[in-house]
PDB file of N, CA and C in Angstrom:
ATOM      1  N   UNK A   1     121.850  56.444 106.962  1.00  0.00           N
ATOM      2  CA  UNK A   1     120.865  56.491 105.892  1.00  0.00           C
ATOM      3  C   UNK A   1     119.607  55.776 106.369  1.00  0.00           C
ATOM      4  N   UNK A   2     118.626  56.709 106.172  1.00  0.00           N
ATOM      5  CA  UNK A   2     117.267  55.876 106.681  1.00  0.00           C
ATOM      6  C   UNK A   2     116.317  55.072 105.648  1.00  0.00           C
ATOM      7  N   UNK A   3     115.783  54.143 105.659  1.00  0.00           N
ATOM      8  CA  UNK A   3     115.235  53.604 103.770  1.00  0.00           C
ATOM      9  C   UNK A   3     113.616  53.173 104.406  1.00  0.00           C
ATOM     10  N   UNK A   4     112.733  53.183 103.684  1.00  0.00           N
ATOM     11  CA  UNK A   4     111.588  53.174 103.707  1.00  0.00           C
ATOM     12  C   UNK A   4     111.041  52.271 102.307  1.00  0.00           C
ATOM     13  N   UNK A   5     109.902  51.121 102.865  1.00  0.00           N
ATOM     14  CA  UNK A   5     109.442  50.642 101.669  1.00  0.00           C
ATOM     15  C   UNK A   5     107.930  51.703 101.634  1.00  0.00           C
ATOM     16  N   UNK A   6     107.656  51.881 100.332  1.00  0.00           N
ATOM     17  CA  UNK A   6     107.004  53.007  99.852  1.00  0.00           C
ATOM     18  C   UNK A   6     105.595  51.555  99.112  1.00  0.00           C
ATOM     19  N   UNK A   7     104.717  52.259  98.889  1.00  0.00           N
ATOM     20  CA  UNK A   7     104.244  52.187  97.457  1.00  0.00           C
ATOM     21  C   UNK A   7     103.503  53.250  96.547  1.00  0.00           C
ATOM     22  N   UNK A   8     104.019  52.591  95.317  1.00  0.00           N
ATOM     23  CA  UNK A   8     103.633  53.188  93.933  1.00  0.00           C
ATOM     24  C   UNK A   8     102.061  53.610  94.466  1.00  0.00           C
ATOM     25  N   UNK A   9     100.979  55.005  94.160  1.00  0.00           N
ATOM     26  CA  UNK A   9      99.866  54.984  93.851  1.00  0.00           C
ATOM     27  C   UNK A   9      99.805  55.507  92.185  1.00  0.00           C
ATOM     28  N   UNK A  10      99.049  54.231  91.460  1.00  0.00           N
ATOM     29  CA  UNK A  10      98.332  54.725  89.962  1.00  0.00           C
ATOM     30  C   UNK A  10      97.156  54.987  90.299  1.00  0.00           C
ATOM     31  N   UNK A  11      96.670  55.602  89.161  1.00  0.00           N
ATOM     32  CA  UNK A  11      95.573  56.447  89.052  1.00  0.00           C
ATOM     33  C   UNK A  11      95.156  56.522  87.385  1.00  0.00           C
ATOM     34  N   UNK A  12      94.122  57.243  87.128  1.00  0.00           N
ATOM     35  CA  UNK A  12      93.675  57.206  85.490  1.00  0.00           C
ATOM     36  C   UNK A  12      93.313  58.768  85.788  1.00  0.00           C
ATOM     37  N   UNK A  13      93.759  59.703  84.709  1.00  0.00           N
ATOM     38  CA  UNK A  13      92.672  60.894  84.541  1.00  0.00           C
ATOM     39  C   UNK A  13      91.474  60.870  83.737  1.00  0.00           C
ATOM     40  N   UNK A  14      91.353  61.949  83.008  1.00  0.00           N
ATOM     41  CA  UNK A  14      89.935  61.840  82.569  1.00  0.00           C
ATOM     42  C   UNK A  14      89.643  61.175  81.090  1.00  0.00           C
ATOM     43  N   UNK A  15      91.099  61.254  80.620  1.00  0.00           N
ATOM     44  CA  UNK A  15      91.176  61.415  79.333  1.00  0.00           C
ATOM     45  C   UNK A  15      92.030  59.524  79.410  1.00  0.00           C
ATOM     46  N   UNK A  16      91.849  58.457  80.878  1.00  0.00           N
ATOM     47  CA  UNK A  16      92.540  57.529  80.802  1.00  0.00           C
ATOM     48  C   UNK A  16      93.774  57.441  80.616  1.00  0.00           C
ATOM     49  N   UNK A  17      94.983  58.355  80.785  1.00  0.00           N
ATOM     50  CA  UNK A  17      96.038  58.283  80.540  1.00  0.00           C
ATOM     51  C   UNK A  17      96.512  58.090  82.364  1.00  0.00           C
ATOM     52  N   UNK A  18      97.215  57.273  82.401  1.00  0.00           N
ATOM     53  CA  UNK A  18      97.717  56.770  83.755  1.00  0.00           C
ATOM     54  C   UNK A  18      99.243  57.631  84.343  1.00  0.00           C
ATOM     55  N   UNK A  19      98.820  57.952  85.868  1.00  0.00           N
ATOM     56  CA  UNK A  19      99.449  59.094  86.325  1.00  0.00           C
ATOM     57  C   UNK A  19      99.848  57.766  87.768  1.00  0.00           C
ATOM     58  N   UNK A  20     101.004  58.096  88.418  1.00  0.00           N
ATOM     59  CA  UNK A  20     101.600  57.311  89.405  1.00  0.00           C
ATOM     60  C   UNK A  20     101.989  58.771  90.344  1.00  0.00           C
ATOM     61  N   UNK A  21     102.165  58.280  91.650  1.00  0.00           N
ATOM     62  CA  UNK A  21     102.709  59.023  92.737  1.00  0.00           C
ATOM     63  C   UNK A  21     102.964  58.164  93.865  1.00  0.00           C
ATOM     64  N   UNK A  22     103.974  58.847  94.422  1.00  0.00           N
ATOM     65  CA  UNK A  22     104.755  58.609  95.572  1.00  0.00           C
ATOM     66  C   UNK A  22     104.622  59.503  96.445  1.00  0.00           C
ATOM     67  N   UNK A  23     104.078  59.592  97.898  1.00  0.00           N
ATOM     68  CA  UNK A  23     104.224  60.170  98.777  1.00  0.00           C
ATOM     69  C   UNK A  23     105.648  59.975  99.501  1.00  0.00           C
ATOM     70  N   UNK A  24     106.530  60.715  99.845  1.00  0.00           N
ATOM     71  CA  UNK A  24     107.319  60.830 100.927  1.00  0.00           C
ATOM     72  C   UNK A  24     107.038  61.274 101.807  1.00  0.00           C
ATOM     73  N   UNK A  25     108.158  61.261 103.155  1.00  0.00           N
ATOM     74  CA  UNK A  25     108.083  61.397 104.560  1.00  0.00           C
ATOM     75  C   UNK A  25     108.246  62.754 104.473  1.00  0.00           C
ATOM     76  N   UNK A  26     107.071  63.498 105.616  1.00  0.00           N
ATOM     77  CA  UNK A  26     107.506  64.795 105.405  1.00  0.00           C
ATOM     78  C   UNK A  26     108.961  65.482 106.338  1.00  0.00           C
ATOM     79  N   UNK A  27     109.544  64.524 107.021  1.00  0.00           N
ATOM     80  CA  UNK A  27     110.468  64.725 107.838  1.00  0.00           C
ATOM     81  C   UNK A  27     111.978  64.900 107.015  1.00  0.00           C
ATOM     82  N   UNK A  28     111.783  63.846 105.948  1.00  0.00           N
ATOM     83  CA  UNK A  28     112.469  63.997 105.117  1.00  0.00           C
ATOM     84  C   UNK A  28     112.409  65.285 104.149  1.00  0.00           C
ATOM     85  N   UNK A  29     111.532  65.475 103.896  1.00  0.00           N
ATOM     86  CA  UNK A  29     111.440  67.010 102.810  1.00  0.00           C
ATOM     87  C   UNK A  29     112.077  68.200 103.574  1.00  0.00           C
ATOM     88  N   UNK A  30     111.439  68.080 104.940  1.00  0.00           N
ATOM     89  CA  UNK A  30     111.893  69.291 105.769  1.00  0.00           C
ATOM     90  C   UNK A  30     113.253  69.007 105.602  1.00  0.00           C
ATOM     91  N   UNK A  31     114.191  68.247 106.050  1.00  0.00           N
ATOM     92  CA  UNK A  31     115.379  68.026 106.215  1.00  0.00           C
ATOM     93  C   UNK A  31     116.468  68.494 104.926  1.00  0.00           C
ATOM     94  N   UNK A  32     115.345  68.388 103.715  1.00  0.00           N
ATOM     95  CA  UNK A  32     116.171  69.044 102.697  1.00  0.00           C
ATOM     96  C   UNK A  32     116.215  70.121 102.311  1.00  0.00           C
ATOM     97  N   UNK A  33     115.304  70.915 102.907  1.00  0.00           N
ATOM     98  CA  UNK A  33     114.889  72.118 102.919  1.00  0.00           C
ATOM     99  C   UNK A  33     113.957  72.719 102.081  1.00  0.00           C
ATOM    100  N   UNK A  34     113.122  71.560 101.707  1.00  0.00           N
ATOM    101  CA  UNK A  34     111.817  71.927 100.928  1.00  0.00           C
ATOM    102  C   UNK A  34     110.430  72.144 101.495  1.00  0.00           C
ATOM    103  N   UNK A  35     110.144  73.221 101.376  1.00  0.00           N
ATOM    104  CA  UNK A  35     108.730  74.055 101.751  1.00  0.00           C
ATOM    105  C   UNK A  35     108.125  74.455 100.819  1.00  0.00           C
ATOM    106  N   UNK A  36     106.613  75.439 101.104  1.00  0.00           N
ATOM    107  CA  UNK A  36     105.652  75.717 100.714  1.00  0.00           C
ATOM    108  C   UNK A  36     106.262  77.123  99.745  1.00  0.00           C
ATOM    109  N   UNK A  37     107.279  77.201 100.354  1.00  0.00           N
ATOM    110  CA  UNK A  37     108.084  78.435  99.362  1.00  0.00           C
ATOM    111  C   UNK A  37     108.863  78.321  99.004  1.00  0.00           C
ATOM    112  N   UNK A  38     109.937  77.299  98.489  1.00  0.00           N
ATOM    113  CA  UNK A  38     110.770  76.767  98.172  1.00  0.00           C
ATOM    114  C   UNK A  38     110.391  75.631  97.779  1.00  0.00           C
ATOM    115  N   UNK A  39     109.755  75.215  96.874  1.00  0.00           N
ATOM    116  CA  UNK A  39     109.654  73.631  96.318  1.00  0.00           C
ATOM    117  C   UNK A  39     110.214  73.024  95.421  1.00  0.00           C
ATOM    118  N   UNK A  40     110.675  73.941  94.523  1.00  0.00           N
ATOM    119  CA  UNK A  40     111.578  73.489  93.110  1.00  0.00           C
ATOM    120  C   UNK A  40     112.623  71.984  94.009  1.00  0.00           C
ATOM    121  N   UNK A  41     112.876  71.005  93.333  1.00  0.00           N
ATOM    122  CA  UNK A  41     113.539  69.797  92.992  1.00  0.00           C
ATOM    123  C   UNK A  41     113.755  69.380  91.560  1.00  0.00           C
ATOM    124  N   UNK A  42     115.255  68.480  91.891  1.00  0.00           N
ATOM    125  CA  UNK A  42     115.735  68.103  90.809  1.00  0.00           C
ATOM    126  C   UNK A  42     115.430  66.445  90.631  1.00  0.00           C
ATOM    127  N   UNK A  43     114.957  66.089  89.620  1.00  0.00           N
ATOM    128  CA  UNK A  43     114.724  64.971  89.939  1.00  0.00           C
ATOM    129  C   UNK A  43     115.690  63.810  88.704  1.00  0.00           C
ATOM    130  N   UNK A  44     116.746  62.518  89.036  1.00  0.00           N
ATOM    131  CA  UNK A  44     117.488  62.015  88.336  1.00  0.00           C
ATOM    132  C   UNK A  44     116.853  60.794  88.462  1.00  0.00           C
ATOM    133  N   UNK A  45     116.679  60.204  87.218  1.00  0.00           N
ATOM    134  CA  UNK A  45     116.951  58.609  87.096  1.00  0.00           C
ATOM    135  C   UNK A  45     117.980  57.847  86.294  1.00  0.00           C
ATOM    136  N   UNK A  46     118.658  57.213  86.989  1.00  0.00           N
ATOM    137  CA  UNK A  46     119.595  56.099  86.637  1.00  0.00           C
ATOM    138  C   UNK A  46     119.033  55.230  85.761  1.00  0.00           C
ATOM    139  N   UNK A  47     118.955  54.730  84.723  1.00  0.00           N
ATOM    140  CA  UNK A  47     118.452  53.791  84.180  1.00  0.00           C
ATOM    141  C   UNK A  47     118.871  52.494  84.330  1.00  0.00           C
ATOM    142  N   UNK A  48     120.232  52.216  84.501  1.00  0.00           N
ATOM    143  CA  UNK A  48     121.119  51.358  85.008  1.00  0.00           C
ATOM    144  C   UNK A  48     121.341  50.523  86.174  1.00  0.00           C
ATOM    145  N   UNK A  49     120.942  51.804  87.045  1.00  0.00           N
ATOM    146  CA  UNK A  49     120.844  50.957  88.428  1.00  0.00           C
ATOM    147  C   UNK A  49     119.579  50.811  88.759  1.00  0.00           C
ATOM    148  N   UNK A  50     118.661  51.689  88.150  1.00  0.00           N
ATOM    149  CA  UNK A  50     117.099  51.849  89.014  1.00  0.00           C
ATOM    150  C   UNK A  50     117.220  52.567  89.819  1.00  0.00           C
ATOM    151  N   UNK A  51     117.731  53.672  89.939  1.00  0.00           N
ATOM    152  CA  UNK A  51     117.858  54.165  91.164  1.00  0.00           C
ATOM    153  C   UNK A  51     116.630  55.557  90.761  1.00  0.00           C
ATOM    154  N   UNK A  52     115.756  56.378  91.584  1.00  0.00           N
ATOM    155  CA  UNK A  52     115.366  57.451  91.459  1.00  0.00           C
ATOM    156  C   UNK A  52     116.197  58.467  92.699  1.00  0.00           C
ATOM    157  N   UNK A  53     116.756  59.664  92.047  1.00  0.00           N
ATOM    158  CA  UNK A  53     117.546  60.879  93.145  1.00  0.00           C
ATOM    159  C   UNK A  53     116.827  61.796  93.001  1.00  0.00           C
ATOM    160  N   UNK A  54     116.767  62.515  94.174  1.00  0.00           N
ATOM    161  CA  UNK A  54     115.476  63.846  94.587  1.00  0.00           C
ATOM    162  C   UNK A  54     116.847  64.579  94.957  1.00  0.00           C
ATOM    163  N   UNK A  55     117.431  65.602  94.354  1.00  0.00           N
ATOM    164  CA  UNK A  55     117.784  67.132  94.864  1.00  0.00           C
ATOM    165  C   UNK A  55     116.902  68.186  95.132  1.00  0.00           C
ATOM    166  N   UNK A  56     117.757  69.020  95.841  1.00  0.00           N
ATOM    167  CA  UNK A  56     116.867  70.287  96.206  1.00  0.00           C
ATOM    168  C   UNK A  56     117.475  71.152  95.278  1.00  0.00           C
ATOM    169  N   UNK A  57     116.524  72.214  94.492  1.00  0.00           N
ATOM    170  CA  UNK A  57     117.030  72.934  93.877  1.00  0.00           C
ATOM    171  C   UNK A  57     117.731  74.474  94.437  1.00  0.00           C
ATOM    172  N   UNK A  58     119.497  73.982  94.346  1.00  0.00           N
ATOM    173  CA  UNK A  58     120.075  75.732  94.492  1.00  0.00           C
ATOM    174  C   UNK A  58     119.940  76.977  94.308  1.00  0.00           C
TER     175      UNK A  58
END
């Protein structure tokens, strides 16, 4: 398992409502088999542990 410290980017739109993103590794995306034609993901949060899970969608 490979782990990476990340950070959070916030942001404001127009209307001031605050938007966050995370870039990932693109080595990692490839590896799951997500492309420019295939992008759908599932995305889980644990509330419990904190955990965020990225699936690829079947």
């Amino acid at each position: 398992m490979e782990e990476r410290e990340l950070r959070v980017i916030f942001s404001r739109d127009g209307r001031g409502a605050t938007n966050t993103k995370i870039t990932l590794p693109v080595k990692w995306v490839r590896d799951m088999g997500v492309n420019p034609e295939q992008r759908e993901v599932i995305l889980q949060y644990d509330e419990e542990k904190q955990e965020i899970i990225i699936k690829k969608q079947k």
